[in-house]
Protein backbone atom coordinates (compact mmCIF):
# COMPACT_ATOMS: atom_id res chain seq x y z
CA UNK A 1 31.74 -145.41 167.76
CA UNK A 2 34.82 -146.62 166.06
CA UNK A 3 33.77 -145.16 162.64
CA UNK A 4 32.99 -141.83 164.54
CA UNK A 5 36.26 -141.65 166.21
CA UNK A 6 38.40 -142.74 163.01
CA UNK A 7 36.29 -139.54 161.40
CA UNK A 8 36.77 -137.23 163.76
CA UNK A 9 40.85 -137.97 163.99
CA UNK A 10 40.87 -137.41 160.04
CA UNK A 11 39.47 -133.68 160.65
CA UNK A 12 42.05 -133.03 163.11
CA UNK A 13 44.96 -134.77 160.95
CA UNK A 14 43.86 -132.63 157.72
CA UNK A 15 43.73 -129.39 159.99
CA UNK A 16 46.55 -129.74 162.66
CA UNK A 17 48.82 -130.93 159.65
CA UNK A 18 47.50 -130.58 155.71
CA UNK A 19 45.90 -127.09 156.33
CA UNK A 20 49.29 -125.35 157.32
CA UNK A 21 50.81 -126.97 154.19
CA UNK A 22 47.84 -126.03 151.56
CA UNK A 23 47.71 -122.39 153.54
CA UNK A 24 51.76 -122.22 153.43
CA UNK A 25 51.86 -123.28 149.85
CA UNK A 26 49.00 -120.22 149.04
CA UNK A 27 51.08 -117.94 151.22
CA UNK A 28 54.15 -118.54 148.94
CA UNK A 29 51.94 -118.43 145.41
CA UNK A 30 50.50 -115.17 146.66
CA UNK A 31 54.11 -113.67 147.83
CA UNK A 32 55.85 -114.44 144.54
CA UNK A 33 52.90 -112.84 142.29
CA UNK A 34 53.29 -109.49 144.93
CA UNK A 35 56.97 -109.88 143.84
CA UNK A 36 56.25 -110.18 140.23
CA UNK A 37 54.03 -107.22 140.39
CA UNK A 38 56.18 -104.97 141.82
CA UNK A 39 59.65 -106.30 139.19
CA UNK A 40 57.13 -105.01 136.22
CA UNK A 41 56.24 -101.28 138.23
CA UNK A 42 59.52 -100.98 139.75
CA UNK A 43 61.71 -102.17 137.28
CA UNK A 44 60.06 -101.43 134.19
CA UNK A 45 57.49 -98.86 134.60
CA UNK A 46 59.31 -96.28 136.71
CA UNK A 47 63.66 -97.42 135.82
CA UNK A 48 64.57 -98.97 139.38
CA UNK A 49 67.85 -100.31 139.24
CA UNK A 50 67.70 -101.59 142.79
CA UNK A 51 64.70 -103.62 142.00
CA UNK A 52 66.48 -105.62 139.44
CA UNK A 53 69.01 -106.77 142.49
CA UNK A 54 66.39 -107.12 144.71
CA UNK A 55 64.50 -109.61 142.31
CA UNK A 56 67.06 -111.58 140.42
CA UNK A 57 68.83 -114.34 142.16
CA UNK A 58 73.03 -114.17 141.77
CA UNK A 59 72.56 -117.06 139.76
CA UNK A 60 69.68 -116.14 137.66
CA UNK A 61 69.25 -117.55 134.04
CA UNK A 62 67.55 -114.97 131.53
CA UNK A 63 68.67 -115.32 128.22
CA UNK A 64 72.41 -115.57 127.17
CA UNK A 65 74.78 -114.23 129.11
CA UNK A 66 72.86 -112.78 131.82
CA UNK A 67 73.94 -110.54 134.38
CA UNK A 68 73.16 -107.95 137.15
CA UNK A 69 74.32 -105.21 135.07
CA UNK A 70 73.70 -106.23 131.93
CA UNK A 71 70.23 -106.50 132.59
CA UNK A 72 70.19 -102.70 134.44
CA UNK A 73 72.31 -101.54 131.11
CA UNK A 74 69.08 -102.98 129.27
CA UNK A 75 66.42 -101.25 131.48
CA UNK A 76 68.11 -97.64 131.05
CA UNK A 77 68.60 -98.53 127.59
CA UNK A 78 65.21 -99.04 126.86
CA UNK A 79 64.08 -96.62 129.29
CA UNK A 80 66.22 -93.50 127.88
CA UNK A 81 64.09 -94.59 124.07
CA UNK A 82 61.15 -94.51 125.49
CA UNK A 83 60.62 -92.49 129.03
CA UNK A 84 57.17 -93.54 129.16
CA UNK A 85 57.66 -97.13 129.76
CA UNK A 86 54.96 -98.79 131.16
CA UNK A 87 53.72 -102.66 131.87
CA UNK A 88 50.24 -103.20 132.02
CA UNK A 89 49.45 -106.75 133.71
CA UNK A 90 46.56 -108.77 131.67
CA UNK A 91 46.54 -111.60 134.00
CA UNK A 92 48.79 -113.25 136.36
CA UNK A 93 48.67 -116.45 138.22
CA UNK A 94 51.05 -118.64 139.67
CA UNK A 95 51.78 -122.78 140.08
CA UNK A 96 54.05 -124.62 142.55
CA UNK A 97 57.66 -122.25 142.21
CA UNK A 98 56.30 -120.02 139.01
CA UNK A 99 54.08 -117.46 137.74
CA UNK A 100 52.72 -116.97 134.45
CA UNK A 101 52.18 -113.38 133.52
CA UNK A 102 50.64 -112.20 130.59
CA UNK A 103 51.86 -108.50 129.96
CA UNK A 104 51.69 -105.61 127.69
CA UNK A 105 54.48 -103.53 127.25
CA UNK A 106 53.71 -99.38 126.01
CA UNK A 107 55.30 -96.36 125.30
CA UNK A 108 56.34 -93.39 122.70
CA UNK A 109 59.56 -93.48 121.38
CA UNK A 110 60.52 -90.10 121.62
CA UNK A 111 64.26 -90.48 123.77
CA UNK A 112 67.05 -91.69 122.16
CA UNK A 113 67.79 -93.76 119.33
CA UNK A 114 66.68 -97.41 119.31
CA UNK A 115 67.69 -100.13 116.55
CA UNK A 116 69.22 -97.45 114.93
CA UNK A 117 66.40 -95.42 114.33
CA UNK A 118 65.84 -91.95 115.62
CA UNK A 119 62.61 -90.70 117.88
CA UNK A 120 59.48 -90.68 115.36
CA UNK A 121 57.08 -90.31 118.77
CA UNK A 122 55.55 -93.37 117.53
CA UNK A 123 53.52 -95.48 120.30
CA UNK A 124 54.45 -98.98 120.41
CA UNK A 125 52.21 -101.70 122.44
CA UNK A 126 53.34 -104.97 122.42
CA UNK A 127 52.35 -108.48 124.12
CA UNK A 128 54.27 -110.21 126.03
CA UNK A 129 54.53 -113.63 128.20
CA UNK A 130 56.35 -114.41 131.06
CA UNK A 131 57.48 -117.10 133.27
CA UNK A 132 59.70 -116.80 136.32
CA UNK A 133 61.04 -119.79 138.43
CA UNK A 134 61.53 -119.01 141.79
CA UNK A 135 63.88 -120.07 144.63
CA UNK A 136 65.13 -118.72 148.02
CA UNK A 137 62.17 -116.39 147.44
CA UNK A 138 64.16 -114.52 144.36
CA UNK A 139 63.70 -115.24 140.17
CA UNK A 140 66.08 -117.73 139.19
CA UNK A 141 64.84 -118.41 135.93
CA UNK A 142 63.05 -115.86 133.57
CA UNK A 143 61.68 -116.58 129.69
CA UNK A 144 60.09 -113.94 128.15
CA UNK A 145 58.39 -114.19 124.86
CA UNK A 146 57.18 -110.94 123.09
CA UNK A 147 56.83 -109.67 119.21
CA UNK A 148 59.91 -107.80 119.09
CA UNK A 149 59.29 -108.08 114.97
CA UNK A 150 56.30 -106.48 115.50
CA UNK A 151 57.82 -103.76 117.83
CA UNK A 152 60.20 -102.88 115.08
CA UNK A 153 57.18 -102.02 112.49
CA UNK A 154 55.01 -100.10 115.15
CA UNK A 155 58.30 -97.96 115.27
CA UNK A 156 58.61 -96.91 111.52
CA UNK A 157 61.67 -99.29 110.60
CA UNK A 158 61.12 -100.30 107.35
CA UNK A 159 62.49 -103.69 106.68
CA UNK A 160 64.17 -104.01 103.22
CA UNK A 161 66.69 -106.17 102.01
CA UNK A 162 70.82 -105.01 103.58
CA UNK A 163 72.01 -105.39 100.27
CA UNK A 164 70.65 -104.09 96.92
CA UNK A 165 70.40 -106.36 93.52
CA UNK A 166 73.68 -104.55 92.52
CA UNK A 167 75.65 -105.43 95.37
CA UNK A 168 73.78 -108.96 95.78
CA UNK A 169 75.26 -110.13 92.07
CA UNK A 170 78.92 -107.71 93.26
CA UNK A 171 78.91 -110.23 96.77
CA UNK A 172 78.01 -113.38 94.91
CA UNK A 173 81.15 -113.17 92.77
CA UNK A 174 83.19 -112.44 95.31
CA UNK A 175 82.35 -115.27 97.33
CA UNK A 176 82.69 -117.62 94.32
CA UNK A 177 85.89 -115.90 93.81
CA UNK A 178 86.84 -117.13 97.42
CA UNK A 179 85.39 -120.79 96.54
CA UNK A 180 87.23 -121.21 93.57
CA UNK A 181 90.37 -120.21 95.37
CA UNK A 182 89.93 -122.05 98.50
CA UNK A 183 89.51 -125.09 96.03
CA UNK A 184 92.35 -124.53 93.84
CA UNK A 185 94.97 -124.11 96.98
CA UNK A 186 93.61 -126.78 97.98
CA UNK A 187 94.54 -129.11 95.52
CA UNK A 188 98.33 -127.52 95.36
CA UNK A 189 98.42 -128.54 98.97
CA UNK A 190 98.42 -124.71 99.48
CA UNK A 191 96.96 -124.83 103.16
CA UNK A 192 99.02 -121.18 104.21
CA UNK A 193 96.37 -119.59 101.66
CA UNK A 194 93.18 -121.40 103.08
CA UNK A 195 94.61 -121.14 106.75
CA UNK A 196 94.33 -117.05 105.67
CA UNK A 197 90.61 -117.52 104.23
CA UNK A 198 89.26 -119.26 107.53
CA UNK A 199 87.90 -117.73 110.44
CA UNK A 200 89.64 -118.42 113.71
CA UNK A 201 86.34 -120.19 114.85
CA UNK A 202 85.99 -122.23 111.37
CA UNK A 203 84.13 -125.44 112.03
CA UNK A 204 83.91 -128.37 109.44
CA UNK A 205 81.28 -130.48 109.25
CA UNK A 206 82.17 -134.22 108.46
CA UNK A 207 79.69 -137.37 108.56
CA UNK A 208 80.71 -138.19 111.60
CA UNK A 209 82.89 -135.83 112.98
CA UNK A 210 83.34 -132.03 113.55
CA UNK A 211 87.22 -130.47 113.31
CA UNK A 212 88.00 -126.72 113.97
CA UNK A 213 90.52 -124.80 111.92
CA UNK A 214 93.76 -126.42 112.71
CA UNK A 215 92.46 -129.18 112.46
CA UNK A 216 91.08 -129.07 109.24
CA UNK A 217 94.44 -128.17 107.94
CA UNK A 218 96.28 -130.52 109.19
CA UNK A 219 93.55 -132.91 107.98
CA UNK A 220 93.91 -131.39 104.66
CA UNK A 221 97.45 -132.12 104.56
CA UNK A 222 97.67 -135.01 105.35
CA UNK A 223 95.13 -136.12 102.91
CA UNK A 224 96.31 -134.81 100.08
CA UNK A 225 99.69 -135.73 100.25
CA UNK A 226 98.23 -139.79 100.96
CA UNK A 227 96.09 -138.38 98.11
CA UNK A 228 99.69 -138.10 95.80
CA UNK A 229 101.19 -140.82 96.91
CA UNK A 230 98.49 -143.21 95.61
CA UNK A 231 98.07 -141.51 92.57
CA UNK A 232 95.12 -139.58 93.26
CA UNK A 233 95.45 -136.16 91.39
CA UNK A 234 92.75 -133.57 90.42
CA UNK A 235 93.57 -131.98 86.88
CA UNK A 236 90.63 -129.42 86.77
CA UNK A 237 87.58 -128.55 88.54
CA UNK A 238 84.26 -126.16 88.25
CA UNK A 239 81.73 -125.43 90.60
CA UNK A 240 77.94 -125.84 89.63
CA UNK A 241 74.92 -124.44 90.37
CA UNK A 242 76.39 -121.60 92.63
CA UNK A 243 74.26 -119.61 94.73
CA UNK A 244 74.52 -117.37 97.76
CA UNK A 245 71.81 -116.16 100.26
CA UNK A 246 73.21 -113.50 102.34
CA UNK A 247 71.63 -112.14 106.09
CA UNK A 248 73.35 -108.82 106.77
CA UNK A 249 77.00 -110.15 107.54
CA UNK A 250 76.89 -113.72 106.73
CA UNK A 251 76.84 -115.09 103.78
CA UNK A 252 75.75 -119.23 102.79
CA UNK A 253 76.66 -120.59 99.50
CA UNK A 254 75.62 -124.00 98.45
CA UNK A 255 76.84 -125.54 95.09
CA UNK A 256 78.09 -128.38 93.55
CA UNK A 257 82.07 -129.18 92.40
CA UNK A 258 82.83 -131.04 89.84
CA UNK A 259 86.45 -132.54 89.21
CA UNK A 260 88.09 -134.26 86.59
CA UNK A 261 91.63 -136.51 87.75
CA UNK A 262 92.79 -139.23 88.37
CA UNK A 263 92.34 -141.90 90.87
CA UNK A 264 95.02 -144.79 91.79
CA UNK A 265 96.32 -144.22 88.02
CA UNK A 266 92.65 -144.64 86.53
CA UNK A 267 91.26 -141.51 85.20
CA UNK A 268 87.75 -140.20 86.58
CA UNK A 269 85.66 -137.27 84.92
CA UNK A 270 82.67 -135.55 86.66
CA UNK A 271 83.29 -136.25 90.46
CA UNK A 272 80.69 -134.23 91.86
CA UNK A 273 79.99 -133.44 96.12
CA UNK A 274 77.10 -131.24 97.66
CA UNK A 275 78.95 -128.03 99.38
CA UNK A 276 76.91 -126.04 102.24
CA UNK A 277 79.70 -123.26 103.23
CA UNK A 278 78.86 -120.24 105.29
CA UNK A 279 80.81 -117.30 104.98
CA UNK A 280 81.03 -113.82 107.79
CA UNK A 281 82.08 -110.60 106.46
CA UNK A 282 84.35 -108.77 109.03
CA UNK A 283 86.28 -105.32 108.49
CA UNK A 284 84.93 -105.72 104.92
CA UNK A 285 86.79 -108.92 104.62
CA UNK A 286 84.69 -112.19 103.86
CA UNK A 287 86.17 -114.96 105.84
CA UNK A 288 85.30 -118.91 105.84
CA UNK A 289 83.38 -120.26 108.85
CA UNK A 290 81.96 -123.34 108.02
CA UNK A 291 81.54 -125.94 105.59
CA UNK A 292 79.71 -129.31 105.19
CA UNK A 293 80.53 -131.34 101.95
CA UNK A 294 78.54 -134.52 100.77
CA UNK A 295 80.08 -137.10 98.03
CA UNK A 296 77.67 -138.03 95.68
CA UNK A 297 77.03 -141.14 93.63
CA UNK A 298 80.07 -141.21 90.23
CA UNK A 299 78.36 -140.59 86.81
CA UNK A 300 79.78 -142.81 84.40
């Protein structure tokens, strides 16, 4: 009797107060995949601006620097290249506060210009995966993952190097032109020369502590002059082993430099350190952003 009772009061515990929960819990699955449904065919497949407000929460994370109407700006931009747009859902599901989606996006590029390239009417189709976070029943977290590489080929860009041999060997002197400078003022304690060279948002890279532009220079200063005082003077210098890779506007150089001084009175030959320095070209101007320099051990 006891063991019947005790059985019977577990049924009515599970559904008077664990079936509401497991149904509410489905109810709230089902409602989020609805609204995930209708973001991809309002949003993306027929341009509805609303529907991005309507989704997004005000504090939604997507990306950098995501906003309201930055994210419409993105929609029509997309939309006016290819007017076609369309999502095709492969499978959805969802999991506590998120659902997984596993999308292809279509269409013919035959609008306006996208990644600089103008309407070939060539049919893209391209994978994607999403996952949005949910909470107060809007997205307030979205990753998306697609081949945006592979976008770029179905479209007829052809990807070939920004610069050609020509101006690859032209660029590399030029920045070794800058190097040799920067080192040179440098060692005359000529900081108003390297404090024109350096980008405002110049970071240096130390082993155990970053410094921005100013101060760098007054880093610079002061070392140098401690530098004089104790005797410690660089009489020439080369740089070894220079090469540059460059990606579009930004150019890295590693080498080596090699300096020949003295130190405390005793003269040193062949001082070598490890440079990593990263250069950005702006209004056809190359200017210093970073730099990372390692001693390494004295050859004798």
């Amino acid at each position: 009797m006891k063991s019947g009772f005790i059985h019977k009061l577990s049924i009515f515990i599970f559904v008077a107060v664990v079936f509401p929960l497991l149904s509410y819990s489905q109810s709230e699955n089902e409602k989020n995949i609805v609204k995930v449904r209708t973001y991809f065919e309002e949003v993306w497949s027929k341009g509805n601006l609303q529907a991005v407000v309507d989704f997004y929460h005000p504090n939604a994370k997507h990306g950098e620097n995501f906003t309201i109407k930055g994210f419409q700006d993105g929609v029509t931009f997309t939309r006016a290249a290819f007017p076609n747009f369309k999502v095709t859902i492969n499978d959805i599901f969802s999991t506590g506060d998120k659902v997984i989606s596993d999308v292809t996006f279509t269409g013919t590029h035959t609008g306006s210009k996208m990644f600089r390239q103008e309407p070939m009417s060539k049919v893209v189709k391209v994978p994607g995966l999403d996952i949005f976070t949910f909470k107060d029943g809007k997205c307030i977290n979205h990753q998306h993952v697609a081949d945006h590489l592979d976008l770029v080929m179905q479209m007829g860009i052809k990807l070939t190097p920004t610069l050609s041999e020509t101006s690859v060997t032209m660029e590399t002197e030029t920045i070794k032109k800058l190097e040799n400078d920067a080192f040179a003022a440098e060692f005359k304690l000529d900081t108003a020369t390297i404090a024109r060279m350096m980008h405002t948002k110049f970071i240096s890279v130390g082993l155990n502590k970053f410094s921005n532009k100013q101060e760098e220079l007054d880093g610079m200063h002061k070392n140098i002059s401690q530098m004089k005082k104790e005797g410690h003077l660089v009489d020439s210098f080369y740089l070894d082993d220079f090469k540059v890779q460059f990606y579009d506007n930004t150019a890295i150089a590693t080498f080596f430099s090699v300096t020949k001084g003295k130190k405390k009175g005793v003269a040193f030959k062949n001082r070598r350190w490890r440079w990593y320095d990263v250069w950005v070209k702006e209004k056809n101007e190359w200017k210093f952003v970073s730099s990372q320099g390692t001693p390494l051990p004295e050859v004798k």
